[in-house]
N, C-alpha and C. Protein backbone atom coordinates (compact mmCIF):
# COMPACT_ATOMS: atom_id res chain seq x y z
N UNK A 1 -26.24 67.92 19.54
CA UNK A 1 -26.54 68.00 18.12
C UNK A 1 -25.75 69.15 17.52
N UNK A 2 -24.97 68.83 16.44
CA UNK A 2 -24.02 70.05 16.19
C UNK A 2 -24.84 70.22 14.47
N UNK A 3 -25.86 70.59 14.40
CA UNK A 3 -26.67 71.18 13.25
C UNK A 3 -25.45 72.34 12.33
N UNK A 4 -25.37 72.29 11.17
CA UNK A 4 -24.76 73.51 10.56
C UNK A 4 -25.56 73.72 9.57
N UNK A 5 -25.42 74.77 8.62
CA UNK A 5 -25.55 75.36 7.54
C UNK A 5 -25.41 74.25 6.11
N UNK A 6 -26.31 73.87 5.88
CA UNK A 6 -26.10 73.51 4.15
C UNK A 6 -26.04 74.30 3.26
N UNK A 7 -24.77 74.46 2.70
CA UNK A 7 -24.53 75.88 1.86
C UNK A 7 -24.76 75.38 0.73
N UNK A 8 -24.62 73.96 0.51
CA UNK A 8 -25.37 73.58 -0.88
C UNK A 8 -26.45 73.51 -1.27
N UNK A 9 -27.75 73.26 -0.08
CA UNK A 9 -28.56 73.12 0.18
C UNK A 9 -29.62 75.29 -0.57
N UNK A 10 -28.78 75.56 0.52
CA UNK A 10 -28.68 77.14 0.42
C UNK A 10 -28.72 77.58 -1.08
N UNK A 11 -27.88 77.42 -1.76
CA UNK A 11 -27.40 77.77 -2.92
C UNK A 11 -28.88 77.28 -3.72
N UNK A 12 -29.18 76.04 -3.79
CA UNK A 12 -29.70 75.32 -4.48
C UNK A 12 -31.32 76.22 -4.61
N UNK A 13 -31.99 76.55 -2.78
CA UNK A 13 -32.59 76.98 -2.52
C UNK A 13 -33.24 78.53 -3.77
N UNK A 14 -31.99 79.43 -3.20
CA UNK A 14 -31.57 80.37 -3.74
C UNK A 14 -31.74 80.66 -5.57
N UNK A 15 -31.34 79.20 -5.73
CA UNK A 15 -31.25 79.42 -7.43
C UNK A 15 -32.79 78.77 -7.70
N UNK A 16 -33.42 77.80 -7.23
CA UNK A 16 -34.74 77.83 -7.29
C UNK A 16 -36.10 79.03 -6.85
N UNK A 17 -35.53 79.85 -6.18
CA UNK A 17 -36.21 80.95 -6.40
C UNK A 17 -36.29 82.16 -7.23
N UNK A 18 -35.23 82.22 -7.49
CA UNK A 18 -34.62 83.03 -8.67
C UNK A 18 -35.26 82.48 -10.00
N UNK A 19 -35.72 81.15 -10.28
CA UNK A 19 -36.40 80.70 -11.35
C UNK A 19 -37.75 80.98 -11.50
N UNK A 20 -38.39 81.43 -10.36
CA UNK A 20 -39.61 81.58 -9.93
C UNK A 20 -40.35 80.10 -9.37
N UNK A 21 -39.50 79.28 -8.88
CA UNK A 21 -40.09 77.66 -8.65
C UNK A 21 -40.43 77.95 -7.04
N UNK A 22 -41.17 78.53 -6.95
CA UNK A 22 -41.95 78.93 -5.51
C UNK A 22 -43.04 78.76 -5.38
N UNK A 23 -43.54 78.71 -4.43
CA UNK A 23 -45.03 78.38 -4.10
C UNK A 23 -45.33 79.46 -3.39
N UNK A 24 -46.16 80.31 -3.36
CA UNK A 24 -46.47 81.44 -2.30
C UNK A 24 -47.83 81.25 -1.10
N UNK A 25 -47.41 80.44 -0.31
CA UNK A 25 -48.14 79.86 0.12
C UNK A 25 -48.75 80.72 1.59
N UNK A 26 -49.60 80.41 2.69
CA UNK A 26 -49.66 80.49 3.84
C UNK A 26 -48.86 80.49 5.11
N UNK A 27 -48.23 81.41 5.85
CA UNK A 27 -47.27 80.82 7.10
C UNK A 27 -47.67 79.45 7.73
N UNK A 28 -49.33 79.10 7.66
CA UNK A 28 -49.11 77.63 8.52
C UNK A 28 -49.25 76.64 7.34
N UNK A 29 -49.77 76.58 6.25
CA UNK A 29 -49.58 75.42 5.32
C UNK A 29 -48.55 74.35 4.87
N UNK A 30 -47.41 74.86 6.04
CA UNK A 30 -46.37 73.60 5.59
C UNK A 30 -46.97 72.39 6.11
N UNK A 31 -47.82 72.06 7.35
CA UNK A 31 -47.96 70.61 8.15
C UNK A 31 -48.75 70.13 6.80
N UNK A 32 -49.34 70.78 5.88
CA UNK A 32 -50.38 70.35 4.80
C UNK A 32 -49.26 70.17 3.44
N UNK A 33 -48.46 70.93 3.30
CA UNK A 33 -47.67 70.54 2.29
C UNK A 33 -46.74 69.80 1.95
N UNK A 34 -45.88 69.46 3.21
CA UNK A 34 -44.72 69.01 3.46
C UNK A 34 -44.80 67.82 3.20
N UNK A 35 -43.88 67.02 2.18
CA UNK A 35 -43.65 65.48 1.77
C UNK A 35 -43.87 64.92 2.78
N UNK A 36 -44.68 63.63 2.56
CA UNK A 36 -45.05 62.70 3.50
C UNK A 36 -43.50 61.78 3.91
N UNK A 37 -43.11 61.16 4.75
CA UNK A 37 -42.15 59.62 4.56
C UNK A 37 -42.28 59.37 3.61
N UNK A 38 -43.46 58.68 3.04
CA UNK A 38 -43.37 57.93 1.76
C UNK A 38 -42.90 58.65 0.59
N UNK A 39 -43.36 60.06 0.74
CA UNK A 39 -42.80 60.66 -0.58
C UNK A 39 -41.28 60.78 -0.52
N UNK A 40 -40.57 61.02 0.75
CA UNK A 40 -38.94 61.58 0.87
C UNK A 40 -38.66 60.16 0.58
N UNK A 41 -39.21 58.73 0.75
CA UNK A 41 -38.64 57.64 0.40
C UNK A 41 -38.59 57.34 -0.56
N UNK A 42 -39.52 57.64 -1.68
CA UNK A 42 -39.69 57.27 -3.03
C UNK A 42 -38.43 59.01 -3.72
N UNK A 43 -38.50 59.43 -3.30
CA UNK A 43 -37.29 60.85 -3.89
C UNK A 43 -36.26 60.03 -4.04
N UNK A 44 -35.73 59.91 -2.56
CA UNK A 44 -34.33 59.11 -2.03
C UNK A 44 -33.89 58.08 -3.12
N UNK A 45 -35.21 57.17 -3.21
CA UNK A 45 -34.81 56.02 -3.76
C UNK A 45 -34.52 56.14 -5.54
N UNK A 46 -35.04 57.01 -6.26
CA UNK A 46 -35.05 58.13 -7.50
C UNK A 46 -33.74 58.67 -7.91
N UNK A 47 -33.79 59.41 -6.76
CA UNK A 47 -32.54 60.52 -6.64
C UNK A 47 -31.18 60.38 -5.98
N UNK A 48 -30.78 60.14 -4.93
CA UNK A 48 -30.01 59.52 -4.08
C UNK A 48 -29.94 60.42 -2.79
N UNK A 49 -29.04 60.08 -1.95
CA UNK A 49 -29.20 61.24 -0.52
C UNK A 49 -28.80 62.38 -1.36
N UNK A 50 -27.47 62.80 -2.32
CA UNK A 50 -27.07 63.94 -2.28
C UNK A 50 -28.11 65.25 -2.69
N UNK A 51 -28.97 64.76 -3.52
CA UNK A 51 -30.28 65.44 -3.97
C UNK A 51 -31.20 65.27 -2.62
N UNK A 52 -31.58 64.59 -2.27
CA UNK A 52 -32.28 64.51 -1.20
C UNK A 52 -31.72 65.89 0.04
N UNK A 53 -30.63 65.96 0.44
CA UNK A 53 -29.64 66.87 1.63
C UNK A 53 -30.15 67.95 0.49
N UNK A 54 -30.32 68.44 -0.78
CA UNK A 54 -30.38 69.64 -1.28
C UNK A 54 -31.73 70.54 -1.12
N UNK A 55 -32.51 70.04 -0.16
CA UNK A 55 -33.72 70.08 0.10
C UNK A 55 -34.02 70.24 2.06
N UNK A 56 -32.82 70.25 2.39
CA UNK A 56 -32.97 70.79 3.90
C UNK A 56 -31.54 71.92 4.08
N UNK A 57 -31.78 72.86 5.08
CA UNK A 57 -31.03 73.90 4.98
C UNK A 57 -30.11 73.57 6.50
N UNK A 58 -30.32 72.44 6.70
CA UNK A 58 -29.69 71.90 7.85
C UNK A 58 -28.86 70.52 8.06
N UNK A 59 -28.01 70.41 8.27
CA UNK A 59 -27.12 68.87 8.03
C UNK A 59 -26.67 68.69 9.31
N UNK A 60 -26.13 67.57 10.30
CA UNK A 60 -25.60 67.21 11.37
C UNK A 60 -24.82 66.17 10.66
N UNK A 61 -23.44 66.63 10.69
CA UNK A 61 -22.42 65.58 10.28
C UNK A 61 -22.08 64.46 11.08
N UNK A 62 -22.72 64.77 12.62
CA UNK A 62 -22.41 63.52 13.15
C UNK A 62 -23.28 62.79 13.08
N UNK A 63 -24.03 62.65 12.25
CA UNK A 63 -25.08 61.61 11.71
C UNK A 63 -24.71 61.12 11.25
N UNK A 64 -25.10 59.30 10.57
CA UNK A 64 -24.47 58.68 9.60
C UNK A 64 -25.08 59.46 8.09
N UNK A 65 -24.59 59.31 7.15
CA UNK A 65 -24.76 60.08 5.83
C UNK A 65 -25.35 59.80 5.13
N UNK A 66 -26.56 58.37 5.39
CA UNK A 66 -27.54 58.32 4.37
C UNK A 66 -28.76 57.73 5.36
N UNK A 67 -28.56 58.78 6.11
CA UNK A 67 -30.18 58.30 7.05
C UNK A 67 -30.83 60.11 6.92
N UNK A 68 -31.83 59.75 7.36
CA UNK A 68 -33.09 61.14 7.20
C UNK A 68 -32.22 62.13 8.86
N UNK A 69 -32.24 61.55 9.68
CA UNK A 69 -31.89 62.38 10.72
C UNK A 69 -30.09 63.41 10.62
N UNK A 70 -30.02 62.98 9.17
CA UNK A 70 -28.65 63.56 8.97
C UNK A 70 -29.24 65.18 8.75
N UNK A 71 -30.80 65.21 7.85
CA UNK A 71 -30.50 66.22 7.36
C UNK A 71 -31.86 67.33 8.44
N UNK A 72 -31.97 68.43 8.22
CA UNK A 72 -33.48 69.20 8.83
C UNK A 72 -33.57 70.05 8.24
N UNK A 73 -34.77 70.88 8.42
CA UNK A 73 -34.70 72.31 7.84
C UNK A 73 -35.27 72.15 6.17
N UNK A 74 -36.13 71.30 6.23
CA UNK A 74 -36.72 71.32 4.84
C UNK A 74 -37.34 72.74 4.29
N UNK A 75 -37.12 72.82 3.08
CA UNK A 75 -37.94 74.09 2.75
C UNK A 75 -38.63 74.06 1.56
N UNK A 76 -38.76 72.86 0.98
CA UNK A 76 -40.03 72.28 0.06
C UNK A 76 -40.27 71.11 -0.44
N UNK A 77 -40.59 70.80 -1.45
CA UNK A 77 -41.29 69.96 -1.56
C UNK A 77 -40.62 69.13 -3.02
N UNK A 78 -39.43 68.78 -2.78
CA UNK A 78 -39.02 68.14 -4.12
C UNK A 78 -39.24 68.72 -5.59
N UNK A 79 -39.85 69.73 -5.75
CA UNK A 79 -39.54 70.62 -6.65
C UNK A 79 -40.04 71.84 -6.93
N UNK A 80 -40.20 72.49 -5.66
CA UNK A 80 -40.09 73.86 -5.53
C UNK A 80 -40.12 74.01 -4.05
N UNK A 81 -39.86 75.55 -3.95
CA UNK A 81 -39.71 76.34 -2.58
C UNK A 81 -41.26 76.31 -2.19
N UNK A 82 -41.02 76.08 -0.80
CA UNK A 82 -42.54 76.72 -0.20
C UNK A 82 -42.40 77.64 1.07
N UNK A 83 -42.76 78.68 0.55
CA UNK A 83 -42.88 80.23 1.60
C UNK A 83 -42.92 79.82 2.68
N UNK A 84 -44.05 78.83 3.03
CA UNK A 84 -44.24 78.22 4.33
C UNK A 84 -43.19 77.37 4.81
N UNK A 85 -42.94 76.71 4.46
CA UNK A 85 -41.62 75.82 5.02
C UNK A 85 -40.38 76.95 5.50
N UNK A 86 -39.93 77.94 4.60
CA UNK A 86 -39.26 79.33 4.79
C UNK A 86 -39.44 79.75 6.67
N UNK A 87 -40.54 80.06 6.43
CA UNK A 87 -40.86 80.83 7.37
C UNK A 87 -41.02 79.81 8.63
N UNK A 88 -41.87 78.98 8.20
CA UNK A 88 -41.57 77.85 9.92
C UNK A 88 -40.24 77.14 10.11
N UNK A 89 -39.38 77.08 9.36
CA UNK A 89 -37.88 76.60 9.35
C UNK A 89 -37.24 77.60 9.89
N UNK A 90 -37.24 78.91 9.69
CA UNK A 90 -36.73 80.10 10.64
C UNK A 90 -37.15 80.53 11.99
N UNK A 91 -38.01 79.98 12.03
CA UNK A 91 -38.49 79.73 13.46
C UNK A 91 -38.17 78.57 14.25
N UNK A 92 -38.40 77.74 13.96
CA UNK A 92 -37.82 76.78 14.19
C UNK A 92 -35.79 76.69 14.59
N UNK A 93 -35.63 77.35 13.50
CA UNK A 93 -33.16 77.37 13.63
C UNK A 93 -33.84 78.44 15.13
N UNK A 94 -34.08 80.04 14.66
CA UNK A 94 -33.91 81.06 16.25
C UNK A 94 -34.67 80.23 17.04
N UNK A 95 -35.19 79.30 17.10
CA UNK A 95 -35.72 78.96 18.51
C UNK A 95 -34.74 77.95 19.12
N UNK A 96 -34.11 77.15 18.19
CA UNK A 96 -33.07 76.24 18.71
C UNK A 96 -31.76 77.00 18.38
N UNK A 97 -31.19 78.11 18.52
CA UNK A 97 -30.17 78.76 18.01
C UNK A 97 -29.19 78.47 17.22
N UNK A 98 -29.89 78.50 16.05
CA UNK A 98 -29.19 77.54 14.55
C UNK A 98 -28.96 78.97 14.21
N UNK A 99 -28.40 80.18 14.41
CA UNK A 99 -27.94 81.46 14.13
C UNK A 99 -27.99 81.84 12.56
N UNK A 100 -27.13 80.56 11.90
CA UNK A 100 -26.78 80.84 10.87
C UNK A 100 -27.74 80.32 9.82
N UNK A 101 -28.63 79.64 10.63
CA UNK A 101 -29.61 78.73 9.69
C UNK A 101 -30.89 79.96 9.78
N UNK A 102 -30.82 80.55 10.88
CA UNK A 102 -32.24 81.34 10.87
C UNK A 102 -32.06 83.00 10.14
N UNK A 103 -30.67 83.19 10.04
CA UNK A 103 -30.49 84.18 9.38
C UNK A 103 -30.42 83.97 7.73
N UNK A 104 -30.08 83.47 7.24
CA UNK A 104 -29.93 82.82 5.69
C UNK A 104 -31.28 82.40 5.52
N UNK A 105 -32.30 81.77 6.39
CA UNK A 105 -33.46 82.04 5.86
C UNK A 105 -33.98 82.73 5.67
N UNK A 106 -33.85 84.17 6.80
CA UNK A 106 -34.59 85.27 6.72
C UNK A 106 -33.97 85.70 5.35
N UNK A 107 -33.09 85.74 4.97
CA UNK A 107 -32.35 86.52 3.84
C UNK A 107 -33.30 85.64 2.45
N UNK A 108 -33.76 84.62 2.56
CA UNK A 108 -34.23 83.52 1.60
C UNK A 108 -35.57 83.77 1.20
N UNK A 109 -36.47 83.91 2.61
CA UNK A 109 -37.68 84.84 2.23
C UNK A 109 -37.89 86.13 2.03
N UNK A 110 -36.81 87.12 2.36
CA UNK A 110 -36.53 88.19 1.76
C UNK A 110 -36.84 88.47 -0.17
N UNK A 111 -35.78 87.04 -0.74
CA UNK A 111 -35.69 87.25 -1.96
C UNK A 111 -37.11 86.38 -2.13
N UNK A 112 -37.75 86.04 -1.81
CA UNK A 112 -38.99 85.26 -2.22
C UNK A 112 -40.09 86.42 -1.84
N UNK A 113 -40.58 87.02 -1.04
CA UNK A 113 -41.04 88.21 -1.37
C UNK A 113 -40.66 89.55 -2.00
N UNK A 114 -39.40 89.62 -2.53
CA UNK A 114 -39.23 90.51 -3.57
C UNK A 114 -38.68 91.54 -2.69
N UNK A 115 -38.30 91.47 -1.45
CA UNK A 115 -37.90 92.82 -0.70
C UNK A 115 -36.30 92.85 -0.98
């Protein structure tokens, strides 16, 4: 699995927190928050993949480019950030050594708690 960095994804992230479109949630409340299938299917079908990929901080290009396993690393919920997703998505990249994915998050909840 050659996982990289969605820097668009990133960006996107980034400028939605800066708006204040955050949720300040619990470290374990993502399994409770996180879009169901049905919801990422009804987005998809709305929006298209490229909006859809702007919503995980993780892409595998050797995936085909409009299936769900292209993208990982969700960090909310179709229209805002959730702290929780932040924080279990960075755990998640350092545990599978996504380096660059677990550092850019830490830097992500950084600016979402104000440090």
């Amino acid at each position: 699995m050659s996982v990289r960095l969605n820097k668009k994804a990133l960006e996107h992230a980034r400028k939605l927190v800066e708006q204040g479109k955050v949720v300040h949630d619990q470290r374990d409340d993502w399994s409770e928050h996180a879009p169901s299938a049905d919801d990422e299917n009804r987005y998809i079908e709305k929006n298209g993949w490229d909006d859809y990929a702007l919503w995980h901080l993780g892409e595998d290009p050797d995936k085909s480019e409009e299936t769900k396993g292209r993208f990982s690393f969700p960090y909310g919920d179709f229209t805002k950030v959730h702290r929780c997703a932040v924080i279990s998505l960075e755990s998640r990249a350092s545990q599978n050594d996504h380096d660059d994915i677990a550092r850019e998050t830490k830097r992500l909840l950084e600016l979402i708690d104000g440090e």
